[in-house]
C-alpha atoms as a PDB file:
ATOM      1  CA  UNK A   1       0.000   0.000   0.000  1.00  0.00           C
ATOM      2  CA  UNK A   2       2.835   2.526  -0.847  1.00  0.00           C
ATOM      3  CA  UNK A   3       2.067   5.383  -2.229  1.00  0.00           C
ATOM      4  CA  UNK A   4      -1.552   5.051  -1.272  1.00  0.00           C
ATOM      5  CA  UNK A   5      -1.668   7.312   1.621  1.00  0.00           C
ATOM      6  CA  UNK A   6      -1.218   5.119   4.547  1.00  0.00           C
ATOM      7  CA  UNK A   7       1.704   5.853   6.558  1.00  0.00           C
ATOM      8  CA  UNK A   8       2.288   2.941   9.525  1.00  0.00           C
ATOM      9  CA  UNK A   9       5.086   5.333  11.284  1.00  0.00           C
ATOM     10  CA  UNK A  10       2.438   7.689  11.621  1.00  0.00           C
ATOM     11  CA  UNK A  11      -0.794   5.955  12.174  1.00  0.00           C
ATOM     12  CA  UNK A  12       0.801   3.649  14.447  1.00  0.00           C
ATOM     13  CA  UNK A  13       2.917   5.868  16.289  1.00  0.00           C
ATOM     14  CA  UNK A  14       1.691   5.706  20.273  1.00  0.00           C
ATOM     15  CA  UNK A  15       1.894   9.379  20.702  1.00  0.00           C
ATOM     16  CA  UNK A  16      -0.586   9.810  18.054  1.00  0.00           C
ATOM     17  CA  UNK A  17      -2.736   7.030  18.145  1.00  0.00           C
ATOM     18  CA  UNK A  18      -3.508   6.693  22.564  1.00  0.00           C
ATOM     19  CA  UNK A  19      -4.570  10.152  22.513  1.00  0.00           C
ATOM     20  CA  UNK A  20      -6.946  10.483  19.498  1.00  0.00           C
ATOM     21  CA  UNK A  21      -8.228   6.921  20.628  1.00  0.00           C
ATOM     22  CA  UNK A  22      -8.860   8.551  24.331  1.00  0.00           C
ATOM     23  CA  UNK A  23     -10.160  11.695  22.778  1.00  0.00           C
ATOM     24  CA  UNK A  24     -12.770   9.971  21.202  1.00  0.00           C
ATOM     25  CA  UNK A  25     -13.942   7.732  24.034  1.00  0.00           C
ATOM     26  CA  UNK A  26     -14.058  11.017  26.187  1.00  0.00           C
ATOM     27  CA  UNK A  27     -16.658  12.679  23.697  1.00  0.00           C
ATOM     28  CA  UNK A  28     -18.577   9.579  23.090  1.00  0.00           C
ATOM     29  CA  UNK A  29     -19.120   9.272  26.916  1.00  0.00           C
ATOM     30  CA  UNK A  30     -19.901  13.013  27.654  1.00  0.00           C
ATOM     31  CA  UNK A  31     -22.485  12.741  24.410  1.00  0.00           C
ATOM     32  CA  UNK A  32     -23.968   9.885  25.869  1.00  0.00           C
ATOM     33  CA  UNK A  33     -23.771  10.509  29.712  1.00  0.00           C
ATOM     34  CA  UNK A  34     -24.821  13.729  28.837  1.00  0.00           C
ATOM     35  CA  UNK A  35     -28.384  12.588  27.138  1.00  0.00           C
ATOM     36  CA  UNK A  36     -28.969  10.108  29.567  1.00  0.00           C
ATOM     37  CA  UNK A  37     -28.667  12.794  32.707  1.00  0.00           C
ATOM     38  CA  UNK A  38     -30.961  15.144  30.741  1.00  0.00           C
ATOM     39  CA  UNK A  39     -33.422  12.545  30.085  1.00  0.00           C
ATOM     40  CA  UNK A  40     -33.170  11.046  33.487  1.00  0.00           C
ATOM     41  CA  UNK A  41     -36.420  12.766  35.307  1.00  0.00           C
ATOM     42  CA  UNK A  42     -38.235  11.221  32.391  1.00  0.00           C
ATOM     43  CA  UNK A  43     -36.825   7.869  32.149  1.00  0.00           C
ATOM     44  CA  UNK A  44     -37.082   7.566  36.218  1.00  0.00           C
ATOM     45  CA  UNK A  45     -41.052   8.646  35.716  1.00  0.00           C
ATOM     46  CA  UNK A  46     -41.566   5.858  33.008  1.00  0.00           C
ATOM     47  CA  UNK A  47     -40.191   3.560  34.816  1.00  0.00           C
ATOM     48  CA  UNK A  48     -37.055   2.544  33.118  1.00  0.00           C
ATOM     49  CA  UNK A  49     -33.465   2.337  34.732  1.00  0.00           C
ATOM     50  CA  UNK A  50     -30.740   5.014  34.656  1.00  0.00           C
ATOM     51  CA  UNK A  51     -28.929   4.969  31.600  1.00  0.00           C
ATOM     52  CA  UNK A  52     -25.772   6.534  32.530  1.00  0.00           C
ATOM     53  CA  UNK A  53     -22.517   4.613  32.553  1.00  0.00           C
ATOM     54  CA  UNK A  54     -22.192   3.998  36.100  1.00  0.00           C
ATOM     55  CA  UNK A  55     -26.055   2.463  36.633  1.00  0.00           C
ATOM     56  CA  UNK A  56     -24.613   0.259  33.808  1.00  0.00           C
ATOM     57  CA  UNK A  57     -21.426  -0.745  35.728  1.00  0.00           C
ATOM     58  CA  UNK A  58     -23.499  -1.118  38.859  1.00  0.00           C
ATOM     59  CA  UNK A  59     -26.409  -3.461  37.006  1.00  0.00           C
ATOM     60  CA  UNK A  60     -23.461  -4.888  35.424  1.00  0.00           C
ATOM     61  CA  UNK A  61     -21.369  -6.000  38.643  1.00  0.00           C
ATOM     62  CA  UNK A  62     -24.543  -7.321  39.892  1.00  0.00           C
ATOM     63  CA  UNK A  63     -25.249  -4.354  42.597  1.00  0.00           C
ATOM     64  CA  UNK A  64     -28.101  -2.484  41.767  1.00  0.00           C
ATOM     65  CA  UNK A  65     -30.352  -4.053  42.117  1.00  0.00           C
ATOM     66  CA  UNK A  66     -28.364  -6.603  43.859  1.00  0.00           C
ATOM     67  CA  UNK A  67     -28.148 -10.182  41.767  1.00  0.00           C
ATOM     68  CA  UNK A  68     -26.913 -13.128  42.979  1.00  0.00           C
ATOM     69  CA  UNK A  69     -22.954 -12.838  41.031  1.00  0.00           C
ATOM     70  CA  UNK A  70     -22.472  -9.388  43.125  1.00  0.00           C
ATOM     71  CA  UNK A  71     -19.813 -11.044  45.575  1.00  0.00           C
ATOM     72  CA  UNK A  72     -17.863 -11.926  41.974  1.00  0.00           C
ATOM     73  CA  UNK A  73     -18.651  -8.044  40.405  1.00  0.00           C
ATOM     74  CA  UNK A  74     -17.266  -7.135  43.369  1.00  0.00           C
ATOM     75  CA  UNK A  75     -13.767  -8.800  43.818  1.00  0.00           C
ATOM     76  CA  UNK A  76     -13.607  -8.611  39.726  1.00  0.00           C
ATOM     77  CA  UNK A  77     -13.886  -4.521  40.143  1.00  0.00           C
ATOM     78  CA  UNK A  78     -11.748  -4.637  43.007  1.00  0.00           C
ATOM     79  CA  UNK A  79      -8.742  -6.814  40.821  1.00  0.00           C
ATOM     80  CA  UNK A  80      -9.258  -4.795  37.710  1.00  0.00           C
ATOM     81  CA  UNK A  81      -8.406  -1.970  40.432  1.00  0.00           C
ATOM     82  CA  UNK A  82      -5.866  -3.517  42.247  1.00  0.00           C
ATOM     83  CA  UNK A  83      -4.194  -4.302  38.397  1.00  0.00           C
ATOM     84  CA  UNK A  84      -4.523  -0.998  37.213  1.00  0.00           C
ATOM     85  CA  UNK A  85      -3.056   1.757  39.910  1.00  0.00           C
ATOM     86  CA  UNK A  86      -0.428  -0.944  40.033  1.00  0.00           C
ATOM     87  CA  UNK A  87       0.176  -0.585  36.398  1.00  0.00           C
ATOM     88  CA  UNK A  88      -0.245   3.090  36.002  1.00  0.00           C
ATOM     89  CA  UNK A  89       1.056   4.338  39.094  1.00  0.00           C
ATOM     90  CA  UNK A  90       4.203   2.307  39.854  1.00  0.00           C
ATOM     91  CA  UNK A  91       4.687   0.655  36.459  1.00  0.00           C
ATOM     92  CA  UNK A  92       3.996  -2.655  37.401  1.00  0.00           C
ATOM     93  CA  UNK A  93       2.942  -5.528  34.737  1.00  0.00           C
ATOM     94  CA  UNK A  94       4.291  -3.786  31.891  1.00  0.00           C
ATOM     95  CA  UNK A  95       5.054  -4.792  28.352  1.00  0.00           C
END
């Protein structure tokens, strides 16, 4: 694909790619955690769950409203955090 336009130093290059990557995560969650706190009131009213990302986490881990795989949401949250200050913080588990 020479010639074509594509450029792997560039499109691959970490210091490029993480951030646009992040940057775009970051606006699709404030798009969508911004429509579902507007339309909260009227979702509540109908009925329906919260639809913002953490009522998803906590239906998700089993919390609210409580299921019977909470005690394994719970210590799998607690790893993933246990993993990930490790790895950000000190620089533990790294490539």
């Amino acid at each position: 694909m020479s010639g074509v336009g594509f450029n792997s130093e560039v499109c691959m290059n970490p210091n490029i790619i993480w951030p646009v990557v992040t940057g775009g995560f970051l606006v699709a969650f404030g798009v969508f955690e911004a429509l579902a706190i507007r339309n909260g009131d009227r979702d509540r009213a109908a009925g329906k769950p919260s639809g913002t990302y953490t009522a998803w986490i906590r239906r998700t881990l089993g919390l609210d409203p409580a299921r019977w795989w909470r005690p394994i949401g719970i210590a799998g949250f607690a790893s993933f955090m246990v993993w990930f200050f490790g790895h950000i913080l000190f620089g533990i588990w790294n490539a």
